[in-house]
Protein backbone atom coordinates (compact mmCIF):
# COMPACT_ATOMS: atom_id res chain seq x y z
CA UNK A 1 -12.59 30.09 4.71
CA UNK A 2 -13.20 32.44 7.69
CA UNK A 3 -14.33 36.25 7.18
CA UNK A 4 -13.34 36.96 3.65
CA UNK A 5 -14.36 39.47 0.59
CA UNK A 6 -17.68 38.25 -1.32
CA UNK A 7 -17.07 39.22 -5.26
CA UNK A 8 -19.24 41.39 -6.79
CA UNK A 9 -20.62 43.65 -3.92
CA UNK A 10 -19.74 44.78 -0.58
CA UNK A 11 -17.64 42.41 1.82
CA UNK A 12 -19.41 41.54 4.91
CA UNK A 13 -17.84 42.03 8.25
CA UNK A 14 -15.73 44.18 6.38
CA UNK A 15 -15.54 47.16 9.54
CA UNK A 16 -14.21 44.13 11.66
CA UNK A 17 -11.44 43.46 9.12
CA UNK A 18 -10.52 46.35 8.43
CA UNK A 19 -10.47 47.14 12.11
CA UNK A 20 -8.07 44.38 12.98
CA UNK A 21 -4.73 44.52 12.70
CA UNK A 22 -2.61 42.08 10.38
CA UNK A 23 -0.75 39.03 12.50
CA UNK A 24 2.87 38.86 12.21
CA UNK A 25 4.29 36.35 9.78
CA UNK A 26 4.45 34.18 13.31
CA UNK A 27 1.83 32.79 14.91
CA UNK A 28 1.21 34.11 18.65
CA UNK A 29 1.95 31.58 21.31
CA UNK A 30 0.97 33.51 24.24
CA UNK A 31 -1.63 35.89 24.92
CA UNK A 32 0.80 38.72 25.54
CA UNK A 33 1.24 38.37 22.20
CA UNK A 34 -2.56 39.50 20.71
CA UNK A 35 -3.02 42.33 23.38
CA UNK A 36 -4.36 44.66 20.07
CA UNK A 37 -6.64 41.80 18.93
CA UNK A 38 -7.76 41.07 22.49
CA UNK A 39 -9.33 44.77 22.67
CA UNK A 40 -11.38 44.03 19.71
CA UNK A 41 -12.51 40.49 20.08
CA UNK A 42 -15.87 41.24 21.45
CA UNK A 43 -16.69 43.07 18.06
CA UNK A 44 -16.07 39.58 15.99
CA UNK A 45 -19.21 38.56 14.98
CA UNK A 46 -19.74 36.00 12.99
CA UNK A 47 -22.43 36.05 9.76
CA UNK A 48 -25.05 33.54 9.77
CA UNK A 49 -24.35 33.52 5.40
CA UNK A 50 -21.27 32.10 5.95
CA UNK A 51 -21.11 29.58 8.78
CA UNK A 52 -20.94 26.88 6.26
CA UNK A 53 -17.18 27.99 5.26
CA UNK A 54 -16.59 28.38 9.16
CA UNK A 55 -17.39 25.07 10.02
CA UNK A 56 -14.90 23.29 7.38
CA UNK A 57 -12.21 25.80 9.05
CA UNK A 58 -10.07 23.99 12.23
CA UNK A 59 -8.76 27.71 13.37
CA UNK A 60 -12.20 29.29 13.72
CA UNK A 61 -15.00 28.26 16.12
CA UNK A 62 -18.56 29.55 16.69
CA UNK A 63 -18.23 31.37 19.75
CA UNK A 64 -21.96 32.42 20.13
CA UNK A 65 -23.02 28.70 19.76
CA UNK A 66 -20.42 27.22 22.01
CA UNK A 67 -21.50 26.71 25.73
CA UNK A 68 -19.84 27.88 28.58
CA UNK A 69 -16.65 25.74 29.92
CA UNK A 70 -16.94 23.72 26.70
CA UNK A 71 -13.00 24.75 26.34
CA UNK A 72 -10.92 27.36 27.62
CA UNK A 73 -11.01 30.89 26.50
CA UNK A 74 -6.98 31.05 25.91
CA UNK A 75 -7.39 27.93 23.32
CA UNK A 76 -10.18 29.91 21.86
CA UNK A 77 -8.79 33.22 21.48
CA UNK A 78 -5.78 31.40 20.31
CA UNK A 79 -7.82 29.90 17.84
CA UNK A 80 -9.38 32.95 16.50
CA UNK A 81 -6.13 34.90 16.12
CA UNK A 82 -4.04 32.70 13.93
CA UNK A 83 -2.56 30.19 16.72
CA UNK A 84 -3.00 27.03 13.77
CA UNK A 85 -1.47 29.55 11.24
CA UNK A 86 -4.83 30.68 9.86
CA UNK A 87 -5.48 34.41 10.40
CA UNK A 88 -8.91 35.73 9.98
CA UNK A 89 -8.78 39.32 9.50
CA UNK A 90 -7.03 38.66 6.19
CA UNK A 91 -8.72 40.80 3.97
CA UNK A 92 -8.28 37.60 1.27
CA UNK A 93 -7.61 33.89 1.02
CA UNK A 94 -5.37 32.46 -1.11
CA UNK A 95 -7.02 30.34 -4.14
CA UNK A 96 -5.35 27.33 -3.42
CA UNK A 97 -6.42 26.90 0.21
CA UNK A 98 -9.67 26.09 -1.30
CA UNK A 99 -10.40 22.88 -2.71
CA UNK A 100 -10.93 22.63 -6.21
CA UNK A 101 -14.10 19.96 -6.44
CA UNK A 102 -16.59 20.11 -3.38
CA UNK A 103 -17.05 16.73 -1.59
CA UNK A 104 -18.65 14.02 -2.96
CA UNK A 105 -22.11 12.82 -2.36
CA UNK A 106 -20.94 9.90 0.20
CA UNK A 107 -19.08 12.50 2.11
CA UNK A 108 -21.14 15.38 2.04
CA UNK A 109 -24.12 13.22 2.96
CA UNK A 110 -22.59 12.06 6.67
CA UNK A 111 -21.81 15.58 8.22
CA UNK A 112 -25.63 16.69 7.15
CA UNK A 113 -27.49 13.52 8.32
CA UNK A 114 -24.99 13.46 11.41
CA UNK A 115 -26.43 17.38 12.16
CA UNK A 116 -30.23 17.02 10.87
CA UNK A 117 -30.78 14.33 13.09
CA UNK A 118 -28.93 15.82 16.22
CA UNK A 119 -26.05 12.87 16.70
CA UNK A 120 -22.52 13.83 17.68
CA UNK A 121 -19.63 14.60 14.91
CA UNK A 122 -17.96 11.51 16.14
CA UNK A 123 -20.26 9.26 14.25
CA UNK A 124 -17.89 10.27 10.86
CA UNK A 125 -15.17 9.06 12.68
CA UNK A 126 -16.93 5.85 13.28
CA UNK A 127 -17.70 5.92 9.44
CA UNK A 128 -13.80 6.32 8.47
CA UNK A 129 -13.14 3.52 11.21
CA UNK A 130 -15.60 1.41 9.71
CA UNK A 131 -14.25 2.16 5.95
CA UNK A 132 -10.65 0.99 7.39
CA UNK A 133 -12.05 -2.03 9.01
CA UNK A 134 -13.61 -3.11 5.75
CA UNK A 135 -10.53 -2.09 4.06
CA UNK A 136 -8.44 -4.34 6.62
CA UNK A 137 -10.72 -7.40 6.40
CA UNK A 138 -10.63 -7.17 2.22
CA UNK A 139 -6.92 -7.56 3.20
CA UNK A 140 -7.00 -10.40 5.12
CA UNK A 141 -8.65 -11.76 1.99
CA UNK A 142 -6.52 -10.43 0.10
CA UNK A 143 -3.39 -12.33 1.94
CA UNK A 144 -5.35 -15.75 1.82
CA UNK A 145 -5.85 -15.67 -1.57
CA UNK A 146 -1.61 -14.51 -2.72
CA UNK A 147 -0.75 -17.40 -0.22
CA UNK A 148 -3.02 -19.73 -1.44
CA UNK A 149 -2.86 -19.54 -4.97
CA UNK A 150 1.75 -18.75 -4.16
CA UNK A 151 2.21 -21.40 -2.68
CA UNK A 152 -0.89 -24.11 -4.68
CA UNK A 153 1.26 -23.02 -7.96
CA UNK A 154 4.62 -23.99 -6.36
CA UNK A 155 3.04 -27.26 -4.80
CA UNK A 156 1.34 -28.46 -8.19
CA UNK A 157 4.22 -27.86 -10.12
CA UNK A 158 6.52 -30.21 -8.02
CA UNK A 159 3.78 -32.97 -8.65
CA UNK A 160 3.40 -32.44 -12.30
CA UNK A 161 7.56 -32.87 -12.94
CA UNK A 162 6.83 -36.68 -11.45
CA UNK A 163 5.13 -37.41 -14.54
CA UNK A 164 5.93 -34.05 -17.12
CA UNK A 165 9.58 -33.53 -17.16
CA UNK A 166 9.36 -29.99 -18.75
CA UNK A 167 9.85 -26.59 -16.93
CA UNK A 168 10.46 -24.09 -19.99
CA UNK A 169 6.99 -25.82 -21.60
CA UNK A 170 5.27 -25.56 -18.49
CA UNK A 171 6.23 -21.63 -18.45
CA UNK A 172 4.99 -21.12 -22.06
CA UNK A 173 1.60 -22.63 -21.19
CA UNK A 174 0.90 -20.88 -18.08
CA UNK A 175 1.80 -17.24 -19.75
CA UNK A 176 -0.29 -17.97 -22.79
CA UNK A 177 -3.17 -17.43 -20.21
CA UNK A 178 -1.87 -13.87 -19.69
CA UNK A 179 -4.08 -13.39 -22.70
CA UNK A 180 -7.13 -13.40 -20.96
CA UNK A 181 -6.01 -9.87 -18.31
CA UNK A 182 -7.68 -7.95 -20.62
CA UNK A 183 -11.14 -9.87 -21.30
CA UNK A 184 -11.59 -10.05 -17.36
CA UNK A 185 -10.79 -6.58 -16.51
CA UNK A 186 -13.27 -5.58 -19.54
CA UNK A 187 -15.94 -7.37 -17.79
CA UNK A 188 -15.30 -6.23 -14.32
CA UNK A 189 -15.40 -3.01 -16.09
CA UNK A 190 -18.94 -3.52 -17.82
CA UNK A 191 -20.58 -5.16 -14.03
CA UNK A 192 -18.67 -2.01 -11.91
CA UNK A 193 -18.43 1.04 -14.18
CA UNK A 194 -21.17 3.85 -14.44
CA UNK A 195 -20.37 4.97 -18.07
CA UNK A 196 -19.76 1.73 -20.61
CA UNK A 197 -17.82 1.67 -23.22
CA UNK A 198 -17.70 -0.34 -26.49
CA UNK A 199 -14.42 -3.39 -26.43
CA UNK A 200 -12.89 -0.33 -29.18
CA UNK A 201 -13.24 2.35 -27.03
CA UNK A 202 -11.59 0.60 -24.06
CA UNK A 203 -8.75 -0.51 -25.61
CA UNK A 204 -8.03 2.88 -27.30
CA UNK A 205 -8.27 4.05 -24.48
CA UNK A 206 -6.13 1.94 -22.67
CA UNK A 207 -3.45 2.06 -25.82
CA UNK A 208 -2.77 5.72 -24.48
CA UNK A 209 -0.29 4.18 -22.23
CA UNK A 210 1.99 3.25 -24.91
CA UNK A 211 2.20 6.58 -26.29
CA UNK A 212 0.29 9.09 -28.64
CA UNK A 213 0.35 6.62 -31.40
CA UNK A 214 -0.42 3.75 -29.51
CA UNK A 215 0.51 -0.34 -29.43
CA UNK A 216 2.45 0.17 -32.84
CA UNK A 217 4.78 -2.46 -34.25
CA UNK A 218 7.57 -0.82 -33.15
CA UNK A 219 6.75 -0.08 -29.13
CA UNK A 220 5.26 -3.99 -29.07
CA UNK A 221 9.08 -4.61 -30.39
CA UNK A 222 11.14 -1.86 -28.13
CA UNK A 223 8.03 -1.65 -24.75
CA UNK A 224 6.65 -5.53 -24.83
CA UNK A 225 8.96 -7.57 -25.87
CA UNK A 226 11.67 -6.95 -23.33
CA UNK A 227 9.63 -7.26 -20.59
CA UNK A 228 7.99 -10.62 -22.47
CA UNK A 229 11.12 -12.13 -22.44
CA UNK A 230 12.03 -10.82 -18.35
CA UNK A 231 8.73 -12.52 -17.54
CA UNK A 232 9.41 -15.98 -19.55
CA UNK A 233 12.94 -16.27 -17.80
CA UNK A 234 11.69 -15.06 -14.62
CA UNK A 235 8.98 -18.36 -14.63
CA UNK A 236 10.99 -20.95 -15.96
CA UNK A 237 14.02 -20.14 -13.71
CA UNK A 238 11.41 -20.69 -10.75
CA UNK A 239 10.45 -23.81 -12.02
CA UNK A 240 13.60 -25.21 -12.88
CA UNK A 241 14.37 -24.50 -9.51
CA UNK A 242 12.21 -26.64 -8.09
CA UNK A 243 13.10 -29.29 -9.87
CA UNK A 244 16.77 -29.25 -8.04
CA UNK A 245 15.58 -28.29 -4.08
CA UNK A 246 12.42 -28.64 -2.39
CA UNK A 247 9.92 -25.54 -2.65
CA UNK A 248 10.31 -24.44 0.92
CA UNK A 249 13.82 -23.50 -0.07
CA UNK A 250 12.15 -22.31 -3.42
CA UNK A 251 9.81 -20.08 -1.90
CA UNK A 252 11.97 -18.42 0.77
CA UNK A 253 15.00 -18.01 -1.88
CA UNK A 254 12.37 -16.16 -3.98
CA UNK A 255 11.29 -13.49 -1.59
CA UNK A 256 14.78 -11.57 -1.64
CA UNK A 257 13.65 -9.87 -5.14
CA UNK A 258 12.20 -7.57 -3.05
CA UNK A 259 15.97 -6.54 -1.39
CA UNK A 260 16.94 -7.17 -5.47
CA UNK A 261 14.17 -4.50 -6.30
CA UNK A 262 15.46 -1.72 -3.46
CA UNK A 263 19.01 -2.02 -5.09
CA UNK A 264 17.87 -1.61 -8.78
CA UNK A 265 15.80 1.26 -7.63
CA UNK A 266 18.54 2.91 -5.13
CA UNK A 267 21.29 3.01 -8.24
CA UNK A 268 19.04 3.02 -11.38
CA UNK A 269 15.85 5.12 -10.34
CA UNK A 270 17.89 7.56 -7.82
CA UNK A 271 15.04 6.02 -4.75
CA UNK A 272 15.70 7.63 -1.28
CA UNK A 273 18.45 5.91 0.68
CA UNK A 274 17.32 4.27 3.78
CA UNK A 275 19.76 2.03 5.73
CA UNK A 276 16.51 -0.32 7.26
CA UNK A 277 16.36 -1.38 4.00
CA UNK A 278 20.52 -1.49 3.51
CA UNK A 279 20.07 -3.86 6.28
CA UNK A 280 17.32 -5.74 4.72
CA UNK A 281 19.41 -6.56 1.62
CA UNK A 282 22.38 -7.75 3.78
CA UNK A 283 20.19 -10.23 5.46
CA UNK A 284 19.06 -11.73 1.88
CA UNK A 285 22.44 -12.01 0.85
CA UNK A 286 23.53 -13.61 4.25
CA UNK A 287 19.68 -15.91 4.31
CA UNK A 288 21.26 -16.96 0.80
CA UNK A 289 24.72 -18.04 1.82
CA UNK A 290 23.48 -19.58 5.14
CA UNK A 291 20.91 -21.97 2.61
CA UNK A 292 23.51 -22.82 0.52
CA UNK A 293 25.64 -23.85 3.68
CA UNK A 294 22.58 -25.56 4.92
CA UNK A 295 22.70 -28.63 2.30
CA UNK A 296 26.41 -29.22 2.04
CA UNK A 297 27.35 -26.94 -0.80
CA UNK A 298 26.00 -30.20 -3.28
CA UNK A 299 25.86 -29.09 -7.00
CA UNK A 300 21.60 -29.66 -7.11
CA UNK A 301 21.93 -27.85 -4.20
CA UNK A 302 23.83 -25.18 -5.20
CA UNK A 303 22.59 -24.82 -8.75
CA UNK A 304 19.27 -24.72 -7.83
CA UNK A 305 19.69 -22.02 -5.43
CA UNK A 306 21.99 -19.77 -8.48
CA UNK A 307 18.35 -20.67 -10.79
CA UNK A 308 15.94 -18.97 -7.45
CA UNK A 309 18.42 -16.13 -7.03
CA UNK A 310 17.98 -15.74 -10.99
CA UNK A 311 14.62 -15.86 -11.17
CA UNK A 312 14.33 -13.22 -8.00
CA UNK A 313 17.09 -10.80 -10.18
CA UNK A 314 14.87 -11.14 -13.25
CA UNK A 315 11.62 -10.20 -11.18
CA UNK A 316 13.43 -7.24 -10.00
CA UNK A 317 14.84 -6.54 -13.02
CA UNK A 318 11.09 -6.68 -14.59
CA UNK A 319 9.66 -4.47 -11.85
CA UNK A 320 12.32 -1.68 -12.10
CA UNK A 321 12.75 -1.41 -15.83
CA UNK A 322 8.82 -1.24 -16.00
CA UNK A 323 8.92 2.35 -13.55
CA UNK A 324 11.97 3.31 -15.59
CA UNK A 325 10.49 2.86 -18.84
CA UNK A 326 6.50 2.98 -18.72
CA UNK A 327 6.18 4.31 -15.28
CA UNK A 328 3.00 3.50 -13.36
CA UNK A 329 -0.17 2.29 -15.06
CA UNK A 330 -4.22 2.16 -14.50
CA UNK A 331 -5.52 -1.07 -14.12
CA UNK A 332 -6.84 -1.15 -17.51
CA UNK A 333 -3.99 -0.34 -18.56
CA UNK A 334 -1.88 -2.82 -16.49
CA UNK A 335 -4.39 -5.63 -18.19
CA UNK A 336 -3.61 -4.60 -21.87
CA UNK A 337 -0.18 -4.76 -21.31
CA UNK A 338 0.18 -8.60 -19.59
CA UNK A 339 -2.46 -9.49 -22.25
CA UNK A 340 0.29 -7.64 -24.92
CA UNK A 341 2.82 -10.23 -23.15
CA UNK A 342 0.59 -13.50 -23.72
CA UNK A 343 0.63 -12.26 -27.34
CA UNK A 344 3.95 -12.15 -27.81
CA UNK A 345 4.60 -15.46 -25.78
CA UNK A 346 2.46 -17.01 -28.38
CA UNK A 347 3.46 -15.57 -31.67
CA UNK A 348 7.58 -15.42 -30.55
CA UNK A 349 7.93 -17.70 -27.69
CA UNK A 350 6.11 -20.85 -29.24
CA UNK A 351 9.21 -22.06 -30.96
CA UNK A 352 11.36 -22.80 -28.17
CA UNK A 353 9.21 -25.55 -27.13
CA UNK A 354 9.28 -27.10 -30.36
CA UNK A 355 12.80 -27.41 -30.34
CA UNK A 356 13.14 -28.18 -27.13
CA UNK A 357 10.81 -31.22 -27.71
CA UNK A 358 12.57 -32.58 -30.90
CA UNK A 359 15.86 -31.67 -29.35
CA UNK A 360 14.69 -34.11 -26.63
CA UNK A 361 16.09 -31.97 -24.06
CA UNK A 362 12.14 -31.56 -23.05
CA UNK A 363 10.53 -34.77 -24.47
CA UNK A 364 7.21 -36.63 -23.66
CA UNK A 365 6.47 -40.39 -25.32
CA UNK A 366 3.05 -38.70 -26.61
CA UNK A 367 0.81 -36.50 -25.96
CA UNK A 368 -1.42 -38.24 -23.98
CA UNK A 369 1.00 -39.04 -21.26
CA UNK A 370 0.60 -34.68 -20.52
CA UNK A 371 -1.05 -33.91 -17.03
CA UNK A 372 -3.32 -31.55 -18.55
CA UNK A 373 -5.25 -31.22 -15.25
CA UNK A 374 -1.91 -30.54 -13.77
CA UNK A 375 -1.03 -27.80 -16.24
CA UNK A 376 -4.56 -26.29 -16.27
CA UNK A 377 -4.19 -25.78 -12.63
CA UNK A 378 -0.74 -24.30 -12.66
CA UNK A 379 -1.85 -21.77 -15.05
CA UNK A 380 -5.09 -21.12 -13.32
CA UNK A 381 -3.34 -20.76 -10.00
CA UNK A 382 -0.26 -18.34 -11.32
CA UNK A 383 -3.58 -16.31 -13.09
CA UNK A 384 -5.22 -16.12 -9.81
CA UNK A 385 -1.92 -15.12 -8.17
CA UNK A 386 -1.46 -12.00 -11.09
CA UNK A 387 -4.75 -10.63 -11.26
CA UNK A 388 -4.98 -10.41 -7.14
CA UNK A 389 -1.55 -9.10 -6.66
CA UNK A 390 -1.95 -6.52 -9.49
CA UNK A 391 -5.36 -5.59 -9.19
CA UNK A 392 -5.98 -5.87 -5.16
CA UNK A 393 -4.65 -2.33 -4.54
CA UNK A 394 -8.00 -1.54 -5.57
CA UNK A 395 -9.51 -3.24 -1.95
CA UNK A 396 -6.38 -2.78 0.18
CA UNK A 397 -2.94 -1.73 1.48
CA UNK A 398 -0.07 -2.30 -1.40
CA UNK A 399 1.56 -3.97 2.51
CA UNK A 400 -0.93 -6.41 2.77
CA UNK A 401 -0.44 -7.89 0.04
CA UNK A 402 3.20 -8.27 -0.47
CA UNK A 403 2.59 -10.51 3.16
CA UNK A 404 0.90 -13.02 1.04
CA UNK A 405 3.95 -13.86 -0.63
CA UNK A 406 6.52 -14.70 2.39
CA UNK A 407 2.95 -16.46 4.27
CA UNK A 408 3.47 -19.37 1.57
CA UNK A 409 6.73 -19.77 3.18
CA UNK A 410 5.38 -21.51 6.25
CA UNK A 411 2.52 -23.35 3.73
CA UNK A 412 4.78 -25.10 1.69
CA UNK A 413 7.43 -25.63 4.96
CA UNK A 414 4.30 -27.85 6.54
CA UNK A 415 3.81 -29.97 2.70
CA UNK A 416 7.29 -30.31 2.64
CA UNK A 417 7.38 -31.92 5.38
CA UNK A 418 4.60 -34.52 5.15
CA UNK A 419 5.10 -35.21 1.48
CA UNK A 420 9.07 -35.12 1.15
CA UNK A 421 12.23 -36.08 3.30
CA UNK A 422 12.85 -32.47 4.14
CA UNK A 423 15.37 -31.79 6.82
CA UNK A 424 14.82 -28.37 9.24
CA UNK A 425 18.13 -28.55 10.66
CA UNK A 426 19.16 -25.22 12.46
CA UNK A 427 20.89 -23.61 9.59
CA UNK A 428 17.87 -23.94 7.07
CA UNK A 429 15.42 -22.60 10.15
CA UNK A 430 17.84 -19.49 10.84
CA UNK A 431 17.99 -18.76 6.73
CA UNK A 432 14.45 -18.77 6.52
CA UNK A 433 14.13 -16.42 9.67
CA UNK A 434 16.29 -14.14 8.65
CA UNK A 435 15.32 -13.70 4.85
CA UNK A 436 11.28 -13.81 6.43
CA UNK A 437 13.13 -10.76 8.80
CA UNK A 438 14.36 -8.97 5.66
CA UNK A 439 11.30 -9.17 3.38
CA UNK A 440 9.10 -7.67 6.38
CA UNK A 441 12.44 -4.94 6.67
CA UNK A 442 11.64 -3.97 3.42
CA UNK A 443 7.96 -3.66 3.65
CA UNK A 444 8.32 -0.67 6.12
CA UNK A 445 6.70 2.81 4.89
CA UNK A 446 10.01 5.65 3.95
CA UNK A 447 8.68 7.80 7.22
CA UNK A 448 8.40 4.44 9.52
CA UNK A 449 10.95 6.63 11.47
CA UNK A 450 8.92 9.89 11.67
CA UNK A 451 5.75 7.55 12.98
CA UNK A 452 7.56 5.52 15.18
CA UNK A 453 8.90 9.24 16.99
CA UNK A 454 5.83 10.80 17.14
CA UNK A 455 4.08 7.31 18.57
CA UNK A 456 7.02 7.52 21.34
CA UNK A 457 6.07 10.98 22.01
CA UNK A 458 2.67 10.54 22.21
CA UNK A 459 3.01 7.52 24.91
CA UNK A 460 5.67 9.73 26.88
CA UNK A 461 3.08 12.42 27.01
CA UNK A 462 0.13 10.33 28.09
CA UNK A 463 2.37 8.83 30.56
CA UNK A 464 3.38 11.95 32.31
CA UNK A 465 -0.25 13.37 32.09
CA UNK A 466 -1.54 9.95 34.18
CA UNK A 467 1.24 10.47 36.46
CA UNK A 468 0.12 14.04 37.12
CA UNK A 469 -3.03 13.24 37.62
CA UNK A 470 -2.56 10.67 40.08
CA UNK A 471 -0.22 12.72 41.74
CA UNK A 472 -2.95 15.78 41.52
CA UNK A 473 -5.70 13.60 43.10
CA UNK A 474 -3.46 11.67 46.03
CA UNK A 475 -1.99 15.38 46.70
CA UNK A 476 -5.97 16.39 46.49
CA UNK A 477 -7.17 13.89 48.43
CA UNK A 478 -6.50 15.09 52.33
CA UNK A 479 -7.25 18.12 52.02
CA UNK A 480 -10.76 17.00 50.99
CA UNK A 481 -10.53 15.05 53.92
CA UNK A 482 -9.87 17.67 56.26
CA UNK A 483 -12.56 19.93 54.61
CA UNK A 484 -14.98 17.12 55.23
CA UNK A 485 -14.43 16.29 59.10
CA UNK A 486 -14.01 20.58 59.92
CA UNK A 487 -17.65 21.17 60.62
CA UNK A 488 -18.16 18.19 62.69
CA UNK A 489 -14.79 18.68 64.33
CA UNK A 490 -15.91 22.64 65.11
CA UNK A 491 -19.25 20.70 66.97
């Protein structure tokens, strides 16, 4: 960018670079500073060849095609003579200040309509706030459909133990449908993708994430299986909780994996420290102890909150053991490997079950007594839940979608209380504020500090330049005045 050496023949404006001195290794912040560039400024001239490398540069303007009083002449010169750390009479740029690929077609298109037909360069900025907005409102989607399909699971689950006394079969059935990740992200991939490729193809390719050699026997046994098991306990300790308290306190209970996931990650992964979210975890653990207080300390009461707080540590423990172990994965990827867990529910997990049923500990008089509406829908809903929370990074914010999840609070709060004896008393209310005030902690960005200063800046700075200029035009205001009435005082 700038005036720099052409390979292969002769540089041009090479007299006015070689002519200019070399900046300090600081920038100049007055114009005392540049005296020996100031001399020679009315010999920069810029090439007509290379305006098109000017133009992506923020420390160099066109001087010869600004107008006059567009902007001051110190902010120009400034400009030119390395004030944003760019200096121009470098004889050479450095390779990595250019970018590697040139803008796509979608971006490069915009700037050239925006100057061919004469319209301002704001209209890209209307085309990034536009992208946003779309982003934003896929989003809101986004939120609907985590809280819907959240807290429809949790609902339909408490109506299928009326009639289907089994939580550890109900988890089996709903993660055999795990199977089916990997079909729908194959067909999203045939509809969306530009170059399609063959079932084979796709899943070698996707079989990279497990390592050179691929899904082998031995990483299904030492990558899948662990995490099979995690997600197993992690689903039938959430529905055995329900069957103990009501799913307001199930759902609210739930959402402190997230304070569960900062811990693993601050002592296992090595995560940066940050006390917002030290504070976050405190108010889980005290949203915890003030729900437990809430019913009376009763043993339903109490061991269904110990089978949540399980279910939330196994979550956590799933999340963080995945980034320790595999990392972070494409979404074709991400759909192999839950489809990898329905295949192991099914060949490993299928036994349980079956002793569970002839144990009697989970027993049904026969097998057409089974809700098999009800189960369909559970395992439809908890799909629907998966595939948007893992896949909806694609539309949105990672932020927006985490929301979702504490939204079904208030949803199941307002069935609760129309379809069960549910008391709000003001201990419950003040658990589920504060644990709702923790999960929100924890969804702050690691520089939420460093925005939130330079926001307060920026508001202190517009504030004093209003107050100058309303001081500027009361202070400006008689003398304008007395300018005005002179001539017909003088007559």
């Amino acid at each position: 960018m700038g005036i720099r050496e052409f390979p292969g023949g002769a540089p041009r404006g090479k007299s006015v670079a070689i002519g200019m001195r070399r900046s300090p290794d600081v920038s100049p912040r007055r114009l005392s500073d540049i005296s020996p560039q100031l001399r020679q400024l009315k010999y920069l001239v810029v090439d007509e060849a290379i305006k098109e490398d000017l133009k992506w540069s923020r420390s160099v303007e066109d001087l010869s095609g600004a107008p006059a009083g567009l902007s001051s002449i110190e902010e120009r010169i400034l400009r030119i003579t390395g004030y944003y750390g760019y200096q121009p009479w470098a004889t050479s740029c450095k390779r990595e200040e250019w970018p590697r690929d040139p803008p796509g077609p979608t971006e490069a298109a915009a700037p050239a309509g925006s100057e061919a037909s004469g319209r301002p360069p704001g209209q890209h900025h209307c085309a990034c706030s536009r992208a946003r907005l779309q982003k934003t409102l896929w989003g809101v989607a986004v939120v609907l459909g985590v809280c819907a399909s959240w807290a429809g699971a949790t609902q339909l689950a408490r109506l299928t133990f009326q009639t289907f006394d089994a939580p550890f079969t109900l988890a089996w059935f709903a993660t055999n449908w795990n199977f089916l990740f990997f079909p729908l992200y194959y067909v999203g991939h045939v509809c969306k993708s530009a170059e399609k490729q063959s079932v084979q193809q796709r899943y070698r390719e996707c079989c990279r994430f497990f390592g050179d050699n691929g899904l082998t026997l031995k990483v299904f046994f030492t990558k899948a299986a662990p995490f099979g098991v995690l997600w197993t306990l992690t689903n039938y300790l959430y529905l055995h909780a329900i069957k103990k308290i009501n799913t307001t306190d199930v759902s609210v209970l739930f959402c402190c994996n997230k304070a569960f996931v900062f811990l693993l990650s601050w002592t296992v992964l090595r995560d940066r420290f940050m006390g917002v979210r030290i504070v976050a975890a405190i108010l889980a653990i005290a949203g915890i102890v003030m729900m437990t207080y809430a019913d009376g300390f009763h043993s339903h009461s109490v061991i269904g909150i110990a089978l949540v707080v399980g279910s939330a540590s196994m979550s956590a423990l799933y999340k963080v053991l995945f980034k320790l172990l595999l990392g972070s994965a494409k979404f074709g990827e991400a759909a192999l490997f839950l489809s990898t867990l329905g295949v192991f529910n099914v060949l490993f997990v299928t036994c349980i079950p079956v002793v569970l049923y002839f144990t009697k500990v989970e027993h049904w008089s026969s097998f057409d007594d089974i809700p098999w509406g009800n189960l369909c829908g559970f395992s439809i809903l908890l799909l629907t839940f998966n595939i948007v929370l893992n896949f909806g990074i694609a539309v949105t914010y990672p932020t927006l979608m985490s929301l979702g999840i504490v939204l079904s609070v208030p949803v199941n709060a307002v069935v609760d209380h129309y379809t069960s004896q549910i008391v709000f008393n003001g201990v419950r209310v003040i658990a589920i504020i504060i644990i709702g005030l923790g999960f929100l902690l924890l969804l702050l960005p690691e520089e939420w500090d460093v925005w939130l200063i330079k926001l307060l800046t920026r508001l202190k700075v517009r504030k004093k330049e209003e107050t100058a200029e309303g001081g500027a035009d009361v202070g400006s205001g008689p003398q304008n005045r007395g300018r005005r009435a002179r001539p017909s005082f003088a007559r």
